[in-house]
Protein backbone atom coordinates (compact mmCIF):
# COMPACT_ATOMS: atom_id res chain seq x y z
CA UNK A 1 36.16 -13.46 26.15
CA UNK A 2 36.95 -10.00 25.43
CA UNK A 3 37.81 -10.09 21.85
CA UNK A 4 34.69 -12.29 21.51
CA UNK A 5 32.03 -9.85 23.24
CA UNK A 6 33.95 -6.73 20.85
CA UNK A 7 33.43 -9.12 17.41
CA UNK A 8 29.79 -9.52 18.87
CA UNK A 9 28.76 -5.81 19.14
CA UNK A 10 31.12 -4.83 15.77
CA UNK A 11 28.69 -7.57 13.73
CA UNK A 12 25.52 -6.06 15.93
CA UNK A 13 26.59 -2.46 14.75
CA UNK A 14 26.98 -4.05 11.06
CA UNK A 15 23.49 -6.30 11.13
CA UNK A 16 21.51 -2.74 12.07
CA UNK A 17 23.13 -0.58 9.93
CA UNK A 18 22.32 -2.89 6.87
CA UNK A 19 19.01 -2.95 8.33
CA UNK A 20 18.31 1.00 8.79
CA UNK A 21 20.42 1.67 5.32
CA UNK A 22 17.81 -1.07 3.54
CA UNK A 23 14.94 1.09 4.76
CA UNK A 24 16.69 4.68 4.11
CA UNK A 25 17.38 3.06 0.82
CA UNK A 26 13.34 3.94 -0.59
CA UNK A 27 12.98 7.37 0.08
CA UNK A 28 16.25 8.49 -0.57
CA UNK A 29 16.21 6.66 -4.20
CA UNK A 30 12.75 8.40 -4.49
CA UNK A 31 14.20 11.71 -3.61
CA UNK A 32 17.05 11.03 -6.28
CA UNK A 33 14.59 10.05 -8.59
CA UNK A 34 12.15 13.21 -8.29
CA UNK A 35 14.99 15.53 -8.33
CA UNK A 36 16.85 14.10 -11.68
CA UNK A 37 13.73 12.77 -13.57
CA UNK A 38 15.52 9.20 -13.43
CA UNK A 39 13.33 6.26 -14.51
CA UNK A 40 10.58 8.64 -15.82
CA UNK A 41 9.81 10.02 -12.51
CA UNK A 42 8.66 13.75 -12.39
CA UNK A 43 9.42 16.61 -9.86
CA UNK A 44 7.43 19.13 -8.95
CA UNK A 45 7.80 22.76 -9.47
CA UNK A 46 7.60 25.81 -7.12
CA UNK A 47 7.05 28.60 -9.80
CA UNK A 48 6.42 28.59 -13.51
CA UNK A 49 8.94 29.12 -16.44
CA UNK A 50 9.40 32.75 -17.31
CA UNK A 51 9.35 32.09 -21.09
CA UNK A 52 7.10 29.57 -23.59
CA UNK A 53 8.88 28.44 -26.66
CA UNK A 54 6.66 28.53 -30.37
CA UNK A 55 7.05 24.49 -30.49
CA UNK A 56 4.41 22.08 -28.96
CA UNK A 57 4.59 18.90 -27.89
CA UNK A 58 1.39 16.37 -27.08
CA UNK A 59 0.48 15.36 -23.63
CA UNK A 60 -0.82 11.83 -23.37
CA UNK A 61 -2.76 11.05 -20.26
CA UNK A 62 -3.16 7.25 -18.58
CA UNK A 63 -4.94 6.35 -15.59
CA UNK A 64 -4.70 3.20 -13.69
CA UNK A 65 -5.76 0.87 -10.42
CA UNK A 66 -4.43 -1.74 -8.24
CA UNK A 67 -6.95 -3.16 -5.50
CA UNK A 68 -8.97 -0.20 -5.24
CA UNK A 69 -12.82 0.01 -5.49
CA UNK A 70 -12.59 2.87 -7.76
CA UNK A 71 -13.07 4.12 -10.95
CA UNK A 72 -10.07 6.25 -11.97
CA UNK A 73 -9.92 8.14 -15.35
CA UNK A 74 -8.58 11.43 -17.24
CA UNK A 75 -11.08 13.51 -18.28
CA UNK A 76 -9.10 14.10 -21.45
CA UNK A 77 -6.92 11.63 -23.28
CA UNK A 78 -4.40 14.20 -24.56
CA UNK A 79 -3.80 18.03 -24.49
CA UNK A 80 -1.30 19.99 -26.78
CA UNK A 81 0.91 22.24 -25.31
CA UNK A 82 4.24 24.71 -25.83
CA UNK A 83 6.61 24.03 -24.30
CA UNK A 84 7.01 25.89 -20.70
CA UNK A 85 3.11 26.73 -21.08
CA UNK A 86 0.97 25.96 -17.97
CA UNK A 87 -1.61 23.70 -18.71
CA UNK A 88 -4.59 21.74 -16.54
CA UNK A 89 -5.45 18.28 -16.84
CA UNK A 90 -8.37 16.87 -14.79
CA UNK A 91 -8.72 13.28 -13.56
CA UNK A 92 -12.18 11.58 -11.93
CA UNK A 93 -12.32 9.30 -9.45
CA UNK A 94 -15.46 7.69 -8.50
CA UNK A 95 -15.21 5.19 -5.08
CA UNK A 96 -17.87 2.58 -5.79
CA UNK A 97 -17.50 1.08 -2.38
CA UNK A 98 -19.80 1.56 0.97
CA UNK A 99 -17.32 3.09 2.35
CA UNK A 100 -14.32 6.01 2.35
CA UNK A 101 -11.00 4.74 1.06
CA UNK A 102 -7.83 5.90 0.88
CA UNK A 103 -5.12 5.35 -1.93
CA UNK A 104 -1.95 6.97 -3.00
CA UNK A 105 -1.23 7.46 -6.79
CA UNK A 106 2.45 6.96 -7.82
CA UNK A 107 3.31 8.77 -11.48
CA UNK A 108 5.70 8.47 -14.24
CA UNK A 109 6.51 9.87 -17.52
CA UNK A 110 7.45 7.81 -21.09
CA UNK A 111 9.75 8.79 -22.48
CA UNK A 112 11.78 7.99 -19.09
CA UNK A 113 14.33 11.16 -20.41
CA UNK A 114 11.44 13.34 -20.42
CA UNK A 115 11.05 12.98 -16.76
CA UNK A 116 13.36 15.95 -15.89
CA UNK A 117 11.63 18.48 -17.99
CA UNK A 118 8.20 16.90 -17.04
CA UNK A 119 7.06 19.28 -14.00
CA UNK A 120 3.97 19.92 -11.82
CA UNK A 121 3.18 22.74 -9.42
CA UNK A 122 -0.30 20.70 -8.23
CA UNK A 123 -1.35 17.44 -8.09
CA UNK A 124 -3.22 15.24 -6.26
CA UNK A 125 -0.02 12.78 -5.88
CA UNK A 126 1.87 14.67 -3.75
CA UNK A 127 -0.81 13.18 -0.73
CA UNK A 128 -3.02 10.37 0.19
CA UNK A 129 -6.42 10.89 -1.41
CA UNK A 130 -9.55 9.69 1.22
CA UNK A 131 -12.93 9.39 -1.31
CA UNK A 132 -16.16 9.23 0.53
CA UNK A 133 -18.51 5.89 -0.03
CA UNK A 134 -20.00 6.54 -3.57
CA UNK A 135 -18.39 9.67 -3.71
CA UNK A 136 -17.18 11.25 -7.27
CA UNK A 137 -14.10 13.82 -7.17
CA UNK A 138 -12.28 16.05 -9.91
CA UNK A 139 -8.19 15.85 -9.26
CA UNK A 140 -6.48 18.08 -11.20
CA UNK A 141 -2.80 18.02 -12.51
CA UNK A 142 -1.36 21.94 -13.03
CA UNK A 143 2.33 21.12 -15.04
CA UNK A 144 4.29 22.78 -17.62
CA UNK A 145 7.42 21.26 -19.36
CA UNK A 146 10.98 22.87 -18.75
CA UNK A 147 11.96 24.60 -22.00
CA UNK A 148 15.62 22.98 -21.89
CA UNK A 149 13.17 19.65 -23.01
CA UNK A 150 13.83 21.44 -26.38
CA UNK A 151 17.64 21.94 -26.36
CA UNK A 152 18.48 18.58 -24.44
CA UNK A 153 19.74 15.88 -27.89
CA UNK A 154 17.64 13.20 -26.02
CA UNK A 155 14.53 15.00 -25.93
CA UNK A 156 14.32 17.22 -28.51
CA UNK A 157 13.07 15.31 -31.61
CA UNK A 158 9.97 14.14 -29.28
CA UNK A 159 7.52 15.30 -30.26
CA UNK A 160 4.73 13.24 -27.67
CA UNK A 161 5.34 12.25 -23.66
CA UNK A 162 2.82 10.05 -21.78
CA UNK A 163 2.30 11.33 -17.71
CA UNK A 164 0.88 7.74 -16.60
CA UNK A 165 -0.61 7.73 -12.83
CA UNK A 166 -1.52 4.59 -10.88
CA UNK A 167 -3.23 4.94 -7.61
CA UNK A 168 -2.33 1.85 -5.05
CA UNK A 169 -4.36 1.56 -1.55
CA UNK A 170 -2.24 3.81 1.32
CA UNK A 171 -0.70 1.70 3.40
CA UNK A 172 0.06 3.96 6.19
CA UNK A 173 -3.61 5.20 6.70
CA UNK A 174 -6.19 5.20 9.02
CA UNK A 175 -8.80 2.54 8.59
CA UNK A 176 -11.55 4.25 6.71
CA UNK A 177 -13.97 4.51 9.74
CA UNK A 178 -11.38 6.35 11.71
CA UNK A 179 -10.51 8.40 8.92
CA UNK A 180 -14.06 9.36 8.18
CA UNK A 181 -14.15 10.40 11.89
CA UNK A 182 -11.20 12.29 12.09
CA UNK A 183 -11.76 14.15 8.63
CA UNK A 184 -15.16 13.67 6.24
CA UNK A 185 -13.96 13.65 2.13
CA UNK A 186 -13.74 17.02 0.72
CA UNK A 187 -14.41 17.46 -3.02
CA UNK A 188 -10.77 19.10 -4.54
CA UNK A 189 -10.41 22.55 -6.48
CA UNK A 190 -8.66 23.16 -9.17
CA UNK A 191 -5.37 24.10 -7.51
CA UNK A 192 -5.59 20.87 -5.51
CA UNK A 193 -6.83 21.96 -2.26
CA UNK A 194 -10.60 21.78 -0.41
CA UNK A 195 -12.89 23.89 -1.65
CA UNK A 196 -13.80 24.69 1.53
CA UNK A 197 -10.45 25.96 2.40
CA UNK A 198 -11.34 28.10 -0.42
CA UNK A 199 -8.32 27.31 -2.61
């Protein structure tokens, strides 16, 4: 009876710990992903390079849905830049609903080996994103690319990377009355934060 209640708890133990490791298994393959630029994922940045190399590359810029009542696009379709220059892109979203929504946009790079020199020091993707009913915002994008893009052999010859954004509803928000109640849409500056806050 005893060996029977101990094989019971041991396959308990087992069944949860499959269970939490499952759910541990997103964020810490996102995490993996951010920090080695695996699967064309890009990390963000604290601080600039110290140094911009004479050889430019061009910046292609997509913008994408999925079950949103938006319009989502980049105000430019491609921006040349040196390598480990800061540059600013701008994206528009327009909510064409009667109401605030929320998404979250989710980002990659082509090509995927660019992802680990690919990196941003703002951007609206690092939160959920609340647009007020018929409500048109500027998001910007503040990134540079690492100048060891031009030493590494499987970057070097290219010459053109694609940043590609989607935005997806957030799943873990408010519904958009309470979230209207708790905090009204504010417009975003050019370094990604309110205006009011003056940023």
């Amino acid at each position: 009876m005893r060996r029977n209640r101990n094989v019971a708890v041991i396959c308990g133990v087992v069944f949860f710990g499959m269970i939490g490791a499952a759910y541990a298994s997103v964020p810490l393959y996102k995490a993996f992903c951010q920090v080695t630029g695996y699967d064309g994922t890009v990390s963000r940045a604290q601080i600039a390079p110290d140094k911009v190399l004479d050889q430019a590359i061009t910046i292609r810029f997509d913008a994408n849905l999925r079950d949103l009542p938006w319009d989502f696009t980049a105000e430019q379709t491609s921006q040349v830049a040196k390598i480990g220059e800061t540059k600013l892109a701008v994206f528009k979203v327009t909510n064409n609903s009667d109401k605030p929504v929320t998404g979250r946009a989710v980002f990659n790079v082509v090509p995927e080996q660019a992802g680990a020199y690919f990196r941003k020091l703002q951007c609206f993707c690092f939160s959920d994103q609340t647009i007020g009913a018929r409500q048109t915002v500027e998001m910007p994008v503040l990134y540079f690319v690492d100048p060891k893009y031009a030493t590494d052999y499987e970057t070097k010859g290219q010459k053109e990377v694609t940043l590609s954004y989607t935005f997806y509803p957030a799943v873990d928000s408010k519904p958009p009355a309470q979230q209207a109640k708790a905090s009204p849409p504010k417009a975003v500056s050019a370094l990604g934060g309110s205006t009011a806050a003056g940023l």
